[in-house]
Protein backbone atom coordinates (compact mmCIF):
# COMPACT_ATOMS: atom_id res chain seq x y z
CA UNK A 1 0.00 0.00 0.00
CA UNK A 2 1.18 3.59 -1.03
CA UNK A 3 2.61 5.66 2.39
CA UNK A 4 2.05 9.27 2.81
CA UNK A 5 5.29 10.44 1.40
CA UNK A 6 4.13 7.29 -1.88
CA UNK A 7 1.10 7.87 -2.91
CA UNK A 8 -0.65 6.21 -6.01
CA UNK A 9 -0.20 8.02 -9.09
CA UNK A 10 -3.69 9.02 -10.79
CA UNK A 11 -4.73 8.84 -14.27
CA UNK A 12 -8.15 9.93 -15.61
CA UNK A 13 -9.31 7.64 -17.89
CA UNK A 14 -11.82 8.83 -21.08
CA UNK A 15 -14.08 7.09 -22.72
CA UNK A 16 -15.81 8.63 -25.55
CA UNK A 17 -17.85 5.84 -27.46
CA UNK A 18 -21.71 5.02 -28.60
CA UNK A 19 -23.66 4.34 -25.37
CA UNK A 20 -24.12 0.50 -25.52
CA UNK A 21 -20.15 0.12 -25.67
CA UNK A 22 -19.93 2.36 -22.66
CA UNK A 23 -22.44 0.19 -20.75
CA UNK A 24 -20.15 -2.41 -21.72
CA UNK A 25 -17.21 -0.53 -20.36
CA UNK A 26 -19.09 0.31 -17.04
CA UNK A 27 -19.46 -3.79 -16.65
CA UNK A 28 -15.50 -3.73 -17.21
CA UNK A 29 -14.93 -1.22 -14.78
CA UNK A 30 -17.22 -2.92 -12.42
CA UNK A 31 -15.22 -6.66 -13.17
CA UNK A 32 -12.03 -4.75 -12.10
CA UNK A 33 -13.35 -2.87 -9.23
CA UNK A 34 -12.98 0.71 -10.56
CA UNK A 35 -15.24 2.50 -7.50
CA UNK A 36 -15.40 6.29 -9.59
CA UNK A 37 -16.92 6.93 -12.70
CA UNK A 38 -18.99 9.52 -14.19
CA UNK A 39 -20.88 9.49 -17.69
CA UNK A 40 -22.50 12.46 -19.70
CA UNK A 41 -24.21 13.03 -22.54
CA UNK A 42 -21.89 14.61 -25.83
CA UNK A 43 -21.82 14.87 -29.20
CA UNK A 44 -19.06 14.61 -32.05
CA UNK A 45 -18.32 17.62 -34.22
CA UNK A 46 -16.35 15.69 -37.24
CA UNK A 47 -17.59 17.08 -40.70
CA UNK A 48 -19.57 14.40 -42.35
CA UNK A 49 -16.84 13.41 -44.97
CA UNK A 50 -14.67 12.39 -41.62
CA UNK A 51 -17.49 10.77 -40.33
CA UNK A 52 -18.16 8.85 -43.67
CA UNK A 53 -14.30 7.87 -43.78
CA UNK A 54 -14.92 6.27 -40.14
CA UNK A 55 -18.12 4.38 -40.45
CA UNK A 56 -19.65 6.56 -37.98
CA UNK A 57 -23.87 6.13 -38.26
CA UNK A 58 -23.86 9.06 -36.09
CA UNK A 59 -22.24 11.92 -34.01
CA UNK A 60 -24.68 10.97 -30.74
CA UNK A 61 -21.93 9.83 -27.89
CA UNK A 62 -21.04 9.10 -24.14
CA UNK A 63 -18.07 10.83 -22.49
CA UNK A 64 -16.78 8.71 -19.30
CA UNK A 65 -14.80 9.28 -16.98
CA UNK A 66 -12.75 6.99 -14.38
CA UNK A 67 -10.18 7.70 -11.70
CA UNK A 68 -7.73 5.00 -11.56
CA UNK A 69 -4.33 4.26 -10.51
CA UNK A 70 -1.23 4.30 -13.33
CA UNK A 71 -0.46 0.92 -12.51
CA UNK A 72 -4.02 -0.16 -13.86
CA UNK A 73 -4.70 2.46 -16.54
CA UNK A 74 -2.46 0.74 -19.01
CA UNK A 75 -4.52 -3.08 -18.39
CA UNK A 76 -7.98 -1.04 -18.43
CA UNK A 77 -6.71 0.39 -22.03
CA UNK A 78 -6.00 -2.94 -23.26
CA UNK A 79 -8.89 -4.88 -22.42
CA UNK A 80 -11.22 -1.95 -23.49
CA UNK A 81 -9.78 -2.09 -27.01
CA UNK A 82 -9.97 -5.68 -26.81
CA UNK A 83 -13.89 -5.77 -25.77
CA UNK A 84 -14.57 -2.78 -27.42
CA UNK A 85 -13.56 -3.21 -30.53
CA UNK A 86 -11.74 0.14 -30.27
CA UNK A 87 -10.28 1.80 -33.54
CA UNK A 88 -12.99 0.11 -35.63
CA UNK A 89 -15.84 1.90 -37.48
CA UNK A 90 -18.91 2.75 -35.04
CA UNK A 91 -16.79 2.34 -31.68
CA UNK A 92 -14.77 5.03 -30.06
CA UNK A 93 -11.55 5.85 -28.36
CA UNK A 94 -10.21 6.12 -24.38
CA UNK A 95 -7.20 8.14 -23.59
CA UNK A 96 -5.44 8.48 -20.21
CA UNK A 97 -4.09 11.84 -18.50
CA UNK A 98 -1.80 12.13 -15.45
CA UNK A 99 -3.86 13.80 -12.46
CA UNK A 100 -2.07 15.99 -10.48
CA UNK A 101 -3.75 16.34 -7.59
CA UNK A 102 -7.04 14.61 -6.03
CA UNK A 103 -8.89 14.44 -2.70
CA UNK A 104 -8.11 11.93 0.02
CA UNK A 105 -10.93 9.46 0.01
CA UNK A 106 -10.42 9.30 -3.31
CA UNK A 107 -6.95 8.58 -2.78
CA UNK A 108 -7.28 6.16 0.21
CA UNK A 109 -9.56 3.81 -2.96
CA UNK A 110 -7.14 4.23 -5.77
CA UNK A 111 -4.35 2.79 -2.57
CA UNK A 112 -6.85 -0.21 -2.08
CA UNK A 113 -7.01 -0.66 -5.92
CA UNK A 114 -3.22 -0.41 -6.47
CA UNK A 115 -2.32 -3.30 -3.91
CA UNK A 116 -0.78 -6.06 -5.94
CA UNK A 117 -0.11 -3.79 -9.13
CA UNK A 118 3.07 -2.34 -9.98
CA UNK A 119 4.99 0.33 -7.87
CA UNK A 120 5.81 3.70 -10.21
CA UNK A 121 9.05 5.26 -10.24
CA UNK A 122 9.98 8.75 -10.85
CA UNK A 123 11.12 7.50 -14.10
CA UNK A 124 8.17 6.33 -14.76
CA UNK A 125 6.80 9.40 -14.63
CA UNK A 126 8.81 11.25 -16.84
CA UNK A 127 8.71 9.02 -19.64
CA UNK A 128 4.86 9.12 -19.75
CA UNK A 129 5.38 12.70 -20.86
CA UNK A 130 7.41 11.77 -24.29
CA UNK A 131 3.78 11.68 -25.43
CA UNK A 132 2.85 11.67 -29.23
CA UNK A 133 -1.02 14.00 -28.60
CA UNK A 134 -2.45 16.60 -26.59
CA UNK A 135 -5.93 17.41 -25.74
CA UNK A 136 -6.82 20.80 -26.39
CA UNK A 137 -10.12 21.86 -24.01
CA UNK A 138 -12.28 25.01 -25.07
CA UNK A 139 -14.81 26.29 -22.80
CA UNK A 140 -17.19 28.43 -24.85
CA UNK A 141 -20.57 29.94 -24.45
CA UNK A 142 -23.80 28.31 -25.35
CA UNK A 143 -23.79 27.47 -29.08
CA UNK A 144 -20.36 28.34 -30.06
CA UNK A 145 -18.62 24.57 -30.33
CA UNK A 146 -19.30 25.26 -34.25
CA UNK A 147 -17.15 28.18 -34.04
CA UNK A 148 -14.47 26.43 -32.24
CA UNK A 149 -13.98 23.23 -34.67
CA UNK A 150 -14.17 25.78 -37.96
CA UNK A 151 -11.02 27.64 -35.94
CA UNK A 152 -9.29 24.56 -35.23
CA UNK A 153 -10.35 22.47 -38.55
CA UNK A 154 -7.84 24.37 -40.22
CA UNK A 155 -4.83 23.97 -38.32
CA UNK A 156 -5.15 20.04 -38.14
CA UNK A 157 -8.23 19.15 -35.58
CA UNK A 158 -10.09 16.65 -37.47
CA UNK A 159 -12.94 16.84 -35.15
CA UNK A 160 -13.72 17.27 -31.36
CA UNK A 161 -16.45 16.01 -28.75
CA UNK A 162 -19.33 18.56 -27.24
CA UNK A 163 -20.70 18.41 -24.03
CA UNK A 164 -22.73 21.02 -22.02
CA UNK A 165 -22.11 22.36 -19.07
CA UNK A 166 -22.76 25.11 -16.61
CA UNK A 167 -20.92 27.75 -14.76
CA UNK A 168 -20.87 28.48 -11.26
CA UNK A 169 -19.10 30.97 -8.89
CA UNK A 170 -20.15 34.09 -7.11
CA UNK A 171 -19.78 36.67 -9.94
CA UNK A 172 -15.12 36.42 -9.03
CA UNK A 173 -14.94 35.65 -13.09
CA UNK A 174 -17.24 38.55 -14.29
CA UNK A 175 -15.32 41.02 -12.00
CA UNK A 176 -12.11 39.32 -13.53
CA UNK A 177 -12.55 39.93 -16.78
CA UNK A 178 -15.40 42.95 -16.72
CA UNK A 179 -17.89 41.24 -18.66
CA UNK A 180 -20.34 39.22 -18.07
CA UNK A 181 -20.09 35.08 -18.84
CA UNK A 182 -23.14 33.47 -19.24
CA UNK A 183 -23.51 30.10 -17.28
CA UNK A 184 -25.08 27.77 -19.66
CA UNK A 185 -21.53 26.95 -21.40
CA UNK A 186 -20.20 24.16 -23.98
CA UNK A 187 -16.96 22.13 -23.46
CA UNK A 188 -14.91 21.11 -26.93
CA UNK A 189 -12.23 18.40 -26.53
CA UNK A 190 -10.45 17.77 -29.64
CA UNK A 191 -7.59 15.31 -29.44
CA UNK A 192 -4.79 16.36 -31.83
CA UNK A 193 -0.86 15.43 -32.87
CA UNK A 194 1.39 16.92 -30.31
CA UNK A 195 2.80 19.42 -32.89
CA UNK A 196 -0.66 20.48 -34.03
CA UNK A 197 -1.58 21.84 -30.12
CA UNK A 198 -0.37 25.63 -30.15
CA UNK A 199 -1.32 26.30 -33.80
CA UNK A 200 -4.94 24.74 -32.71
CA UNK A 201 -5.04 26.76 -29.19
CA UNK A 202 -3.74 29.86 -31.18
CA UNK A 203 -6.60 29.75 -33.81
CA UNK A 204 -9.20 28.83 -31.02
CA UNK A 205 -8.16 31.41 -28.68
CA UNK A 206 -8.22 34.06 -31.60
CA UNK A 207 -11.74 33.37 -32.99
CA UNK A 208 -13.43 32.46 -29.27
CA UNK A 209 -11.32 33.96 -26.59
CA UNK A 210 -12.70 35.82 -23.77
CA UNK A 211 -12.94 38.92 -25.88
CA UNK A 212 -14.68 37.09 -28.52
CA UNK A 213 -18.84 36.74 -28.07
CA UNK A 214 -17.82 32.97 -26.89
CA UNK A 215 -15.75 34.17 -24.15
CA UNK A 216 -14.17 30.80 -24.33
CA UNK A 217 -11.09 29.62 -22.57
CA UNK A 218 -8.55 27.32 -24.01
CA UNK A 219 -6.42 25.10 -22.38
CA UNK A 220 -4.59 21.67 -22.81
CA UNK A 221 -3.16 18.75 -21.56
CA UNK A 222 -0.76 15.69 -22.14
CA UNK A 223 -2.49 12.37 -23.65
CA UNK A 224 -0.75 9.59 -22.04
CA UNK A 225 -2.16 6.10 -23.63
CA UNK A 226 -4.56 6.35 -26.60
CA UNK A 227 -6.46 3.40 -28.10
CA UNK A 228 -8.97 3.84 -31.06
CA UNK A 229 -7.53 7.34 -32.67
């Protein structure tokens, strides 16, 4: 079991796939004990000549989301490709990224789950970011994913997932920035090369930054494992 000055590293795992293969993942998760795990609603933004080029009926699709040790995420990856089918037409794809920070139940279940799995090293850890992709995040206002995906089509995003969300905070941001944000908002994540990421924040930023009507904000991070891309 991890000490206090070892504890597990974390990986959030994503799942973005039609909804009967993420049932089918939730039964995996379940088989290996995987305690967290949150599912939403989103929707693909690919043009239809990508989608055509995939097999994809449809752009209707479930984001989820797991918190699971390192030592596991790479196993999880494997058998979800494996059961899922992942990479082939009408499936999906599931990507790990490092977590760098988390609260302490949390932590005290992902020390349960890593008992018996493989210690990481410092090492480790620095190899994992000699990554090949990035995901680039855009938090926009109501309606304005479109915008996003014809910034970032350009510059190499082939296409992005769309979920909705909604703001909250006591007014800190408006203040902030001196506008006003409105709270129903919509999250892009594109996945994209490594070398495509500032040329696709750049564009994004430029056509639906804060000063833009989607007062979006872009940020990204480091994609650690990717099956199904």
């Amino acid at each position: 079991m991890a000490t206090n000055n070892q504890k597990p590293a974390l990986r959030i795992l994503f799942l973005i796939a039609t909804q009967k293969l993420v049932h089918k993942a939730v039964d995996l998760m379940k088989e290996e004990g995987v305690p967290v795990r949150y599912i939403m609603f989103a929707q693909g933004t690919a043009s239809s000549e990508i989608m055509d080029m995939l097999g994809l009926g449809g752009v209707e699709k479930d984001l989820m989301l797991s918190l699971v040790p390192k030592a596991l995420a790479g196993r999880l990856l494997k058998r979800m490709q494996k059961i899922l089918h992942l990479g082939m037409p009408n499936t999906g794809i599931a990507f790990t990224v490092a977590l760098a920070g988390c609260s302490g139940h949390a932590v005290r279940l992902m020390e349960t789950m890593q008992q018996g799995e493989e210690r990481e090293t410092g090492r480790n850890e620095r190899e994992d970011m000699e990554n090949q992709y990035s995901a680039v995040v855009a938090i926009v206002n109501q309606g304005f994913s479109e915008e996003v995906m014809n910034a970032a089509r350009p510059v190499g995003a082939s296409g992005g997932t769309v979920f909705h969300s909604r703001r909250i905070g006591s007014g800190e941001a408006t203040k902030f920035w001196g506008i006003s944000i409105q709270e129903e908002r919509e999250t892009v994540l594109i996945l994209a090369e490594k070398e495509k990421k500032k040329e696709i924040m750049k564009a994004v930023n430029e056509a639906c930054g804060m000063q833009s009507e989607a007062q979006g904000i872009v940020l990204s991070f480091p994609v650690e494992e990717l099956m199904g891309f």
